[in-house]
PDB file of N, CA and C in Angstrom:
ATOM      1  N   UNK A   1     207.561  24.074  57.962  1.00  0.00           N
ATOM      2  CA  UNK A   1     208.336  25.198  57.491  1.00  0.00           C
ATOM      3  C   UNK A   1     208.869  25.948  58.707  1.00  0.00           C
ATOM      4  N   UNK A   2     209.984  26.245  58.956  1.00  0.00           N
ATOM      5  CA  UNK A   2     210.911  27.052  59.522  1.00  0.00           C
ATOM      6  C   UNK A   2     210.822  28.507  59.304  1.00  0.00           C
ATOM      7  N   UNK A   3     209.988  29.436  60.137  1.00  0.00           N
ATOM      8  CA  UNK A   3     210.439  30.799  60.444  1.00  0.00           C
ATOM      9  C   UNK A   3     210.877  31.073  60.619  1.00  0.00           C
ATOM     10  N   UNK A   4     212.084  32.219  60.309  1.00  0.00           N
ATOM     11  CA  UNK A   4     212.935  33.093  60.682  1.00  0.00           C
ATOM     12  C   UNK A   4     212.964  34.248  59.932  1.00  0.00           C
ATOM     13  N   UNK A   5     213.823  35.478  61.012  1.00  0.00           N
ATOM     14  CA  UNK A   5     213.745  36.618  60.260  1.00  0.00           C
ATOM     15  C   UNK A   5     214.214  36.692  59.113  1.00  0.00           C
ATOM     16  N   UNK A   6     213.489  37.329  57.781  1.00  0.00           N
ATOM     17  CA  UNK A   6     214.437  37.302  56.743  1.00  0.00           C
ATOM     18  C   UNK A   6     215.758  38.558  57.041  1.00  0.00           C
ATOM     19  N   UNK A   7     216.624  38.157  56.348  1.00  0.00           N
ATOM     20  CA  UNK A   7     217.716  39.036  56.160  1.00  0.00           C
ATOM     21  C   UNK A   7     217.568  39.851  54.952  1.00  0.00           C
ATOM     22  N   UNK A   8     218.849  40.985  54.670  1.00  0.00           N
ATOM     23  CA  UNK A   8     218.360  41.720  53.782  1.00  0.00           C
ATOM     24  C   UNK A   8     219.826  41.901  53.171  1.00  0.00           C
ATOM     25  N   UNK A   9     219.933  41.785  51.618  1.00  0.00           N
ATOM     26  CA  UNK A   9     221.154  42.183  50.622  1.00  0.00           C
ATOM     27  C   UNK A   9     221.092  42.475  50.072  1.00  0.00           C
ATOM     28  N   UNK A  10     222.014  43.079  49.736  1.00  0.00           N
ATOM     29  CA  UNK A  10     221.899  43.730  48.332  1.00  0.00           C
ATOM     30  C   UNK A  10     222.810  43.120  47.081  1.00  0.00           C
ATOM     31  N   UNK A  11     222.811  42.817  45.828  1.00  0.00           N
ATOM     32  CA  UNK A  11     223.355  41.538  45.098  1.00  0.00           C
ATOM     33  C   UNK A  11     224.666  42.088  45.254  1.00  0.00           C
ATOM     34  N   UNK A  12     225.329  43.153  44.907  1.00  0.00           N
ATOM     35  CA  UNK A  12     226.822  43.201  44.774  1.00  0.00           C
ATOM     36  C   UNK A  12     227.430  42.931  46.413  1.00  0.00           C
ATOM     37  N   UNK A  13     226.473  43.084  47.457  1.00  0.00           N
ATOM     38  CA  UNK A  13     227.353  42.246  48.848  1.00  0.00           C
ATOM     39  C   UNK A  13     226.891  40.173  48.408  1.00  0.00           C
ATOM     40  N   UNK A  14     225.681  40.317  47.765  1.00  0.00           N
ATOM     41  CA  UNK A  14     225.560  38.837  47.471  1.00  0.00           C
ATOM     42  C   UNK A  14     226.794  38.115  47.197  1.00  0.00           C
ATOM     43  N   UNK A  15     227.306  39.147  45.581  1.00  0.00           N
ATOM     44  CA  UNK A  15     228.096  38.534  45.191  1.00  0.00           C
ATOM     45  C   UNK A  15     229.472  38.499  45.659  1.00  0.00           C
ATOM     46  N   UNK A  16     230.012  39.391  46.654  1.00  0.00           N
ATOM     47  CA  UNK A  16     231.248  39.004  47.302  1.00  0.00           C
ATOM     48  C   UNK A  16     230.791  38.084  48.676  1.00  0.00           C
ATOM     49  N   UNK A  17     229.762  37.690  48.940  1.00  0.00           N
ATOM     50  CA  UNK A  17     229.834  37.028  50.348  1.00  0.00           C
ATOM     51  C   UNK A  17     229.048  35.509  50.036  1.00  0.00           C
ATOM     52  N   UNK A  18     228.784  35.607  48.617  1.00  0.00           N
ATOM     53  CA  UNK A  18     227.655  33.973  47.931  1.00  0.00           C
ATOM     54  C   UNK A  18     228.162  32.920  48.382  1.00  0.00           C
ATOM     55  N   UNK A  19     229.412  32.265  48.881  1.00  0.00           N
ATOM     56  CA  UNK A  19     229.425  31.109  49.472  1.00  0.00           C
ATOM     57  C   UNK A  19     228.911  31.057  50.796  1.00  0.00           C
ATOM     58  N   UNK A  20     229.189  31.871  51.507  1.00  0.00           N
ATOM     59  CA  UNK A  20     228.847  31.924  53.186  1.00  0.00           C
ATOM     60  C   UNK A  20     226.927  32.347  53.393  1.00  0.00           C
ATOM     61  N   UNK A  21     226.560  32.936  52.455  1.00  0.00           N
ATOM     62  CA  UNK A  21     224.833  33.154  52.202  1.00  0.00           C
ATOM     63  C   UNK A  21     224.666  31.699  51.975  1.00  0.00           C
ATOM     64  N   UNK A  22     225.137  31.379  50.654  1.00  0.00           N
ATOM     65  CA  UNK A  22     224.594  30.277  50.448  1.00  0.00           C
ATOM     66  C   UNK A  22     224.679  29.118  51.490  1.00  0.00           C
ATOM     67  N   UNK A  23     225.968  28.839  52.339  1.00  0.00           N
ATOM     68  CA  UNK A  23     225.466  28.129  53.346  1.00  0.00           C
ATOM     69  C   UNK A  23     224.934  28.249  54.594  1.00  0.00           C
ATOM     70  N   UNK A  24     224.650  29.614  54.805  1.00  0.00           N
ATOM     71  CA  UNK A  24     223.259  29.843  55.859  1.00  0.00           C
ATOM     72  C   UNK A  24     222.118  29.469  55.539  1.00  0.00           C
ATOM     73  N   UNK A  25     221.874  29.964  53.994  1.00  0.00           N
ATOM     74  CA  UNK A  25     220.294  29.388  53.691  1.00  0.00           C
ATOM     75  C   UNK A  25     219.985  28.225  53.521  1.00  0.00           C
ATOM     76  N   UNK A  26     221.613  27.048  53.207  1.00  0.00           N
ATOM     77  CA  UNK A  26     221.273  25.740  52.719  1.00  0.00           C
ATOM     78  C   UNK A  26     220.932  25.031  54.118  1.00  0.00           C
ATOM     79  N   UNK A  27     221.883  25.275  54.843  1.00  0.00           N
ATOM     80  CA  UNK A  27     222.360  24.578  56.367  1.00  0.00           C
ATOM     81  C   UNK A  27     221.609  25.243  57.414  1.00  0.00           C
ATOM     82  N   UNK A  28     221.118  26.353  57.075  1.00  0.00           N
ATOM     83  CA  UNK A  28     220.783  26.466  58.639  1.00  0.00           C
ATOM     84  C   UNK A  28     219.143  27.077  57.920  1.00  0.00           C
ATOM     85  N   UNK A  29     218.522  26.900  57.302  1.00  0.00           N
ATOM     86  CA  UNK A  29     217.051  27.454  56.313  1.00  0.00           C
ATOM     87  C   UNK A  29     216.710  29.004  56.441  1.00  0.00           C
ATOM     88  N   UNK A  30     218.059  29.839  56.494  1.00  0.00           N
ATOM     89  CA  UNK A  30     218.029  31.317  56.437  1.00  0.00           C
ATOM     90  C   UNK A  30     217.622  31.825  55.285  1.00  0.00           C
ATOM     91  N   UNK A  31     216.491  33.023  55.172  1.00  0.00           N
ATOM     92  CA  UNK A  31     216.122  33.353  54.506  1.00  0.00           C
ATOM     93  C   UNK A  31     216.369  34.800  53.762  1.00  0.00           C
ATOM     94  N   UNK A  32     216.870  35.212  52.860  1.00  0.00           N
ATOM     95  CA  UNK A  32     217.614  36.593  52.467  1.00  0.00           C
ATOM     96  C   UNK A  32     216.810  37.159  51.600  1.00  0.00           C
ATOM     97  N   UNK A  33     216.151  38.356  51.403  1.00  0.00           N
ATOM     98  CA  UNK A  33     215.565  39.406  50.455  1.00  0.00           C
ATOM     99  C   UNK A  33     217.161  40.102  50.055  1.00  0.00           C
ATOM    100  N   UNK A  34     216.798  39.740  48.608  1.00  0.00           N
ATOM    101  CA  UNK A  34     217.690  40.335  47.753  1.00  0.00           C
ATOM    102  C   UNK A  34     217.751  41.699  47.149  1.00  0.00           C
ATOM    103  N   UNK A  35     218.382  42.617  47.433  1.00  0.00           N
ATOM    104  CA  UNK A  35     217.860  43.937  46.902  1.00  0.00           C
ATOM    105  C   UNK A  35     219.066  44.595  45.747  1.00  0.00           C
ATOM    106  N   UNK A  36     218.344  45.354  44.966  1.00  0.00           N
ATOM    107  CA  UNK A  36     219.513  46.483  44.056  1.00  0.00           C
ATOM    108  C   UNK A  36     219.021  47.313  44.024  1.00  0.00           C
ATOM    109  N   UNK A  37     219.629  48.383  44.282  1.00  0.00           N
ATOM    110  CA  UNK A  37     219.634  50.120  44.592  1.00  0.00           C
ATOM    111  C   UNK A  37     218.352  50.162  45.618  1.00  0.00           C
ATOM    112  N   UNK A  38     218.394  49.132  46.570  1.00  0.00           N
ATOM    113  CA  UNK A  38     217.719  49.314  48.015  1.00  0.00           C
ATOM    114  C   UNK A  38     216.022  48.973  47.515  1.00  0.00           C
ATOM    115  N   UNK A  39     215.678  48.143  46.679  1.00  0.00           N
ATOM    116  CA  UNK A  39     214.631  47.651  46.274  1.00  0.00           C
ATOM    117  C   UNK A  39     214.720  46.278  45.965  1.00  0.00           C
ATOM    118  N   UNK A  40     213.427  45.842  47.006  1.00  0.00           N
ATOM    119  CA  UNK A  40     213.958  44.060  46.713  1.00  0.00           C
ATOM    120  C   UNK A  40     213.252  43.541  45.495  1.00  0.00           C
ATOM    121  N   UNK A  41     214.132  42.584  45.130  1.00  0.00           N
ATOM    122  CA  UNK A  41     213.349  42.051  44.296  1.00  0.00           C
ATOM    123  C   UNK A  41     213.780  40.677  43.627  1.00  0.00           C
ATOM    124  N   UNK A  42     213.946  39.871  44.976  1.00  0.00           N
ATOM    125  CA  UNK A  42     213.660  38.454  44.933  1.00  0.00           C
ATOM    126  C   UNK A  42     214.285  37.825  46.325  1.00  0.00           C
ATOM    127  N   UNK A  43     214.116  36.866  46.516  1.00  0.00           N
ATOM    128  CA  UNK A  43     214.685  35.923  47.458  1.00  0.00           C
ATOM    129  C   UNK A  43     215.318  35.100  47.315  1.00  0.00           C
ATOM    130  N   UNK A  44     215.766  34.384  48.378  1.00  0.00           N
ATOM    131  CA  UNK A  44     216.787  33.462  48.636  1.00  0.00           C
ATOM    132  C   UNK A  44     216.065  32.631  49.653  1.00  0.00           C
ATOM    133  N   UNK A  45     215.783  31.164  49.327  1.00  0.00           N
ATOM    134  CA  UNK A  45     215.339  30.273  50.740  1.00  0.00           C
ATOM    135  C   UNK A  45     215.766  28.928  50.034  1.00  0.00           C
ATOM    136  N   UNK A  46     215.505  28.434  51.230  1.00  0.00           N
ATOM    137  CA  UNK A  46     216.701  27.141  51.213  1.00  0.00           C
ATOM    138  C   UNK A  46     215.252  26.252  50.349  1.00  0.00           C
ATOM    139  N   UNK A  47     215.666  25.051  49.972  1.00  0.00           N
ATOM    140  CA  UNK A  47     214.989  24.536  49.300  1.00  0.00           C
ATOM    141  C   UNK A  47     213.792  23.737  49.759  1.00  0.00           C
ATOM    142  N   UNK A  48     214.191  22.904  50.900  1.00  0.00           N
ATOM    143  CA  UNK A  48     213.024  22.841  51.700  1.00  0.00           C
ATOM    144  C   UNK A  48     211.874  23.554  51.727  1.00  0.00           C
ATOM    145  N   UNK A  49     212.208  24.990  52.390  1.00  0.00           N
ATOM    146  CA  UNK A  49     211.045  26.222  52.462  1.00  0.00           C
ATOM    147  C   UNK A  49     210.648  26.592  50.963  1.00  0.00           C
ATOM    148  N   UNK A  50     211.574  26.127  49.821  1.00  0.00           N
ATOM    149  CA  UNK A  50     210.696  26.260  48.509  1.00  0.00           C
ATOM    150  C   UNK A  50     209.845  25.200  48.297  1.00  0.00           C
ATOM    151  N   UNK A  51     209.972  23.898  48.631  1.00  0.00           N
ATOM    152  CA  UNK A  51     209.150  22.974  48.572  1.00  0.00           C
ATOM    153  C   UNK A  51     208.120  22.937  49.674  1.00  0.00           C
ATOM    154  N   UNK A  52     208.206  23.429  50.647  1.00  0.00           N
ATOM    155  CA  UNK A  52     206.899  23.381  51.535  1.00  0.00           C
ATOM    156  C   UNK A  52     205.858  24.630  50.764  1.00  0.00           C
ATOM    157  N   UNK A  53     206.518  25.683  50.512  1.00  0.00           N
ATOM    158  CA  UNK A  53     206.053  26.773  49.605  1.00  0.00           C
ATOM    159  C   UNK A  53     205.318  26.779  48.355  1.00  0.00           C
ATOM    160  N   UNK A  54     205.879  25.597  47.988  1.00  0.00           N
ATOM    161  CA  UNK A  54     204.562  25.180  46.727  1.00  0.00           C
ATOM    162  C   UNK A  54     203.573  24.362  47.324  1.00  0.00           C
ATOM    163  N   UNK A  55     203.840  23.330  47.914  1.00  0.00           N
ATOM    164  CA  UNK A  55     202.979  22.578  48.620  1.00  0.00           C
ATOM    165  C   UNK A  55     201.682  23.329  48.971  1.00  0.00           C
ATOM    166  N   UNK A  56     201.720  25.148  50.033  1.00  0.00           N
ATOM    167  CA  UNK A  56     200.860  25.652  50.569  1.00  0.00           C
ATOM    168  C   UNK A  56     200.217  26.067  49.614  1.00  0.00           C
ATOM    169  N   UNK A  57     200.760  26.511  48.140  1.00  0.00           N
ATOM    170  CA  UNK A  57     199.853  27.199  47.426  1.00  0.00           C
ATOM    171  C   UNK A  57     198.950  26.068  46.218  1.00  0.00           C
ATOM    172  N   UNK A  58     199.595  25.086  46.203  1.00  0.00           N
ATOM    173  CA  UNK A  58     198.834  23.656  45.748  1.00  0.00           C
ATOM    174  C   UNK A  58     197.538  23.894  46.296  1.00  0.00           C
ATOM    175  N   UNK A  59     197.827  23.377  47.738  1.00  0.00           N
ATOM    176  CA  UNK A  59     196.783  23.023  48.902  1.00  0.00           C
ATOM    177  C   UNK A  59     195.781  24.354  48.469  1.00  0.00           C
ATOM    178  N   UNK A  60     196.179  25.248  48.680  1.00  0.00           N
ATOM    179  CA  UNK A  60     195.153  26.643  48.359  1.00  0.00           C
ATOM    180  C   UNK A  60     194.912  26.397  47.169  1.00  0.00           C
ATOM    181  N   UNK A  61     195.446  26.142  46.376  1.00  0.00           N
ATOM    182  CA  UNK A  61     194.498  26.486  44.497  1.00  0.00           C
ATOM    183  C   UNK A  61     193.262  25.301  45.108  1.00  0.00           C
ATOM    184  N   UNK A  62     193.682  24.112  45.185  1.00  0.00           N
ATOM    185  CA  UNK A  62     192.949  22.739  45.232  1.00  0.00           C
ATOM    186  C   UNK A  62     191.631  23.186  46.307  1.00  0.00           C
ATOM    187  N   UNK A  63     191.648  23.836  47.555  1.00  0.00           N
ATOM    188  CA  UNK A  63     190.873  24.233  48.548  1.00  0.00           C
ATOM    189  C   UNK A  63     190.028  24.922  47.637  1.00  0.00           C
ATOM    190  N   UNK A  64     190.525  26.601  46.849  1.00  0.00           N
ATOM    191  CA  UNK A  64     189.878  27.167  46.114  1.00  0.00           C
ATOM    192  C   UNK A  64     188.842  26.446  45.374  1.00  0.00           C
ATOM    193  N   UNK A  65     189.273  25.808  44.065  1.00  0.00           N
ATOM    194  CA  UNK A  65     188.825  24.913  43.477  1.00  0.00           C
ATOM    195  C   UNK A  65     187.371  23.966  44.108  1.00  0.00           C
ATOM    196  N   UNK A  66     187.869  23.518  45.109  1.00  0.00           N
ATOM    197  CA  UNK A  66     186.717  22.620  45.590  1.00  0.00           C
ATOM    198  C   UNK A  66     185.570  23.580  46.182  1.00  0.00           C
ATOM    199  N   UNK A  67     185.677  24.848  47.235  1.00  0.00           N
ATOM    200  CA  UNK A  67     184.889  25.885  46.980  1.00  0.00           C
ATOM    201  C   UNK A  67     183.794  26.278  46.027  1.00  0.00           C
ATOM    202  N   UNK A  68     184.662  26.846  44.890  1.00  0.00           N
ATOM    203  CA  UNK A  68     184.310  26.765  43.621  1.00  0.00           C
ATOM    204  C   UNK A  68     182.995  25.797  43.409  1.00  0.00           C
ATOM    205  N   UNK A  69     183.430  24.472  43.425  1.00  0.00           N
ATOM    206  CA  UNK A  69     182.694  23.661  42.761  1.00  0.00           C
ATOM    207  C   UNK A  69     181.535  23.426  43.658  1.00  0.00           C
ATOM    208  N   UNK A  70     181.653  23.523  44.770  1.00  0.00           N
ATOM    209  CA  UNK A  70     180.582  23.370  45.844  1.00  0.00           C
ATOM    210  C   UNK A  70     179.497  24.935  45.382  1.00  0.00           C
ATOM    211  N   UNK A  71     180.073  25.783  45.051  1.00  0.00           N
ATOM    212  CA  UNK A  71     179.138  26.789  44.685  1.00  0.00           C
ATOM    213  C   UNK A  71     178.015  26.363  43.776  1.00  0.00           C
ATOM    214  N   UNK A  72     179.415  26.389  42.786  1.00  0.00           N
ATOM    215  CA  UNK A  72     178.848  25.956  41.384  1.00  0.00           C
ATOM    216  C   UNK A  72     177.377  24.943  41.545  1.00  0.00           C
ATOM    217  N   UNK A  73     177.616  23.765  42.524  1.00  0.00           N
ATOM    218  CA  UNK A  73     176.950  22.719  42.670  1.00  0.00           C
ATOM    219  C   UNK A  73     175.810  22.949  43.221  1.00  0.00           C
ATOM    220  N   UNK A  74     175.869  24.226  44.356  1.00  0.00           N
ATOM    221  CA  UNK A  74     174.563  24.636  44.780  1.00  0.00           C
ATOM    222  C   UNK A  74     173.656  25.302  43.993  1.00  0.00           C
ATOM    223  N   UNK A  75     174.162  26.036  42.937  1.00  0.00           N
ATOM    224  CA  UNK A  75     173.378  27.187  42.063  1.00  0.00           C
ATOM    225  C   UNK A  75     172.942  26.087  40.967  1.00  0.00           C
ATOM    226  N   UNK A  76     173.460  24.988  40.557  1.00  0.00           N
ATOM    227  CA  UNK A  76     172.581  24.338  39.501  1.00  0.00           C
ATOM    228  C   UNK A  76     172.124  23.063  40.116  1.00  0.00           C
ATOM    229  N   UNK A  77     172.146  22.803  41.442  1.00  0.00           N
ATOM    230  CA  UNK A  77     170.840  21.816  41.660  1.00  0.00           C
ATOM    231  C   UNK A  77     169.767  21.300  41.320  1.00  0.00           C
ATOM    232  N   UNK A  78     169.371  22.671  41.029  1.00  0.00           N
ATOM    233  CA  UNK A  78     167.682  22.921  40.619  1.00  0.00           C
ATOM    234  C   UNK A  78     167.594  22.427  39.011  1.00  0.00           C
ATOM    235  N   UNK A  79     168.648  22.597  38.366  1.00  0.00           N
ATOM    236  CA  UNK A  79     168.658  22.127  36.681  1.00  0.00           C
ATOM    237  C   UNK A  79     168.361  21.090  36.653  1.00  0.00           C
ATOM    238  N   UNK A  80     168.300  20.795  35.660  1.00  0.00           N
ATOM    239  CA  UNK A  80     168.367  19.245  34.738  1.00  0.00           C
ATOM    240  C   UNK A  80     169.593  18.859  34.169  1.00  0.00           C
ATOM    241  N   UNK A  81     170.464  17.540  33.677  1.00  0.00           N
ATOM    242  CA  UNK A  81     171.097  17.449  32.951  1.00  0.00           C
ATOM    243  C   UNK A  81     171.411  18.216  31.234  1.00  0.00           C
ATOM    244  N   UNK A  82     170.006  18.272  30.852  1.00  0.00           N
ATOM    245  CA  UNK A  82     170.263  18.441  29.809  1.00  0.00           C
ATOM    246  C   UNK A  82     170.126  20.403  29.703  1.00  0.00           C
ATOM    247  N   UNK A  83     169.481  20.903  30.833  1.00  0.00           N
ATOM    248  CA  UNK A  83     169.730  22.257  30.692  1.00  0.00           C
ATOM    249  C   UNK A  83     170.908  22.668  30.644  1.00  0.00           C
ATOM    250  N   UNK A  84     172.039  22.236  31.975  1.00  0.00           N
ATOM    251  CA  UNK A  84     173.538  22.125  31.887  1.00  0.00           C
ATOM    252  C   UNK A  84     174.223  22.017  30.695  1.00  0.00           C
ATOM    253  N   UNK A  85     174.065  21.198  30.142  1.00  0.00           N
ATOM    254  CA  UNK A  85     174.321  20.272  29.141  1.00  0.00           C
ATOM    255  C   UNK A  85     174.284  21.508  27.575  1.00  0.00           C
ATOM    256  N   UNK A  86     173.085  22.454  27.379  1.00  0.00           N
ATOM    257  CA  UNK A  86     172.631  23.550  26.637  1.00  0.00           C
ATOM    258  C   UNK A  86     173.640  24.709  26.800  1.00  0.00           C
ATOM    259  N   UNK A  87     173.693  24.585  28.863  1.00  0.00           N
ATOM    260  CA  UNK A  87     174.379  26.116  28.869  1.00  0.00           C
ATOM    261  C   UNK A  87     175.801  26.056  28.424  1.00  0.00           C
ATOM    262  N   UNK A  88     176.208  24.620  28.716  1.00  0.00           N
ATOM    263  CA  UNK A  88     177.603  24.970  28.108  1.00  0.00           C
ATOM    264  C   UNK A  88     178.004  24.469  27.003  1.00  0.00           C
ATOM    265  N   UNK A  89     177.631  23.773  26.298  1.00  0.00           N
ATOM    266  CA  UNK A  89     177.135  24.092  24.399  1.00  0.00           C
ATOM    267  C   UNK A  89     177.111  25.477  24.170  1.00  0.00           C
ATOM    268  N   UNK A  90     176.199  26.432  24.822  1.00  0.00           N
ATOM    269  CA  UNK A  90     176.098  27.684  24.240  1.00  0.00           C
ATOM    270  C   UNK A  90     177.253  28.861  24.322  1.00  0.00           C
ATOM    271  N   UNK A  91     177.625  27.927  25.807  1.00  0.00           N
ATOM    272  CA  UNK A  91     178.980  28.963  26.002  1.00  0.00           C
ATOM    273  C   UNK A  91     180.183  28.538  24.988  1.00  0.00           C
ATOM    274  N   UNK A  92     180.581  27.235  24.870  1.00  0.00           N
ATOM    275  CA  UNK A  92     181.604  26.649  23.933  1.00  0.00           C
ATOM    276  C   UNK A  92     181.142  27.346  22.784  1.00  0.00           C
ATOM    277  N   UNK A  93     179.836  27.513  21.698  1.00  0.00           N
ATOM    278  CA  UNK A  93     179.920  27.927  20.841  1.00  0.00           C
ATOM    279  C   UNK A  93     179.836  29.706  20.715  1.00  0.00           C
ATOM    280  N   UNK A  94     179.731  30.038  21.915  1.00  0.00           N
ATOM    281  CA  UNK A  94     180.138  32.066  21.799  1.00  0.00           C
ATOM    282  C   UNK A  94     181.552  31.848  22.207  1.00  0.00           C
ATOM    283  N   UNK A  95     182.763  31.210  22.710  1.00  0.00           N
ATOM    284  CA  UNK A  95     183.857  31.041  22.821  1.00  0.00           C
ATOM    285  C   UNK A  95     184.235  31.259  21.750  1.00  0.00           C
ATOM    286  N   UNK A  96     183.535  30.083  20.396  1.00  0.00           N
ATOM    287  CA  UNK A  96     184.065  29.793  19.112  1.00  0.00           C
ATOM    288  C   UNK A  96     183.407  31.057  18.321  1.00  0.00           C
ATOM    289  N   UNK A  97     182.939  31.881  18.358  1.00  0.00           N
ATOM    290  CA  UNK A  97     182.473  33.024  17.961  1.00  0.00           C
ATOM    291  C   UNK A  97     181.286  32.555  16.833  1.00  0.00           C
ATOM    292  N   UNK A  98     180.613  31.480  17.167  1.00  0.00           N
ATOM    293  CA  UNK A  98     179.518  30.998  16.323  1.00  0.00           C
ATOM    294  C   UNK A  98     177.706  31.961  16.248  1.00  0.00           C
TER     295      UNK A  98
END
């Protein structure tokens, strides 16, 4: 991913200058905060930096996740299958309001 400073607009200059934005952000991976009445509230990045951008937060849920489970894995060591097996039976059926 490509750093650079973001830039800053506001949509009604967006919309008289959208071809020449749009090919800074496509061609050169410039990045624009979009603003109306001087409050941003969204962006502009070239597509690349949107696809590396999901990629990082993939990688983070999936990192999270495995965390998670390594916890999880330490705190019921000590169980049995079939205690496991009880606790979440019991939880599925207070889910189901049984």
């Amino acid at each position: 991913m490509v750093l650079t400073m973001n830039k800053i607009i506001g949509v009604t200059e967006l919309q008289r200058r959208f071809r020449s934005v749009f090919d800074e952000v496509s061609k050169r991976r410039a990045a624009y905060v979009l603003t109306r009445g001087s409050r941003p509230e969204a962006a502009l990045i070239s597509y690349e930096d949107f696809l590396d951008f999901q990629r990082l937060q993939e990688t983070q849920v999936l990192e999270r996740f495995q965390r998670m489970t390594e916890r999880m894995s330490a705190r019921n060591r000590e169980l049995d299958d079939d205690e496991v097996e009880a606790d979440a039976r019991a939880a599925r059926d207070e889910r189901r309001g049984r």
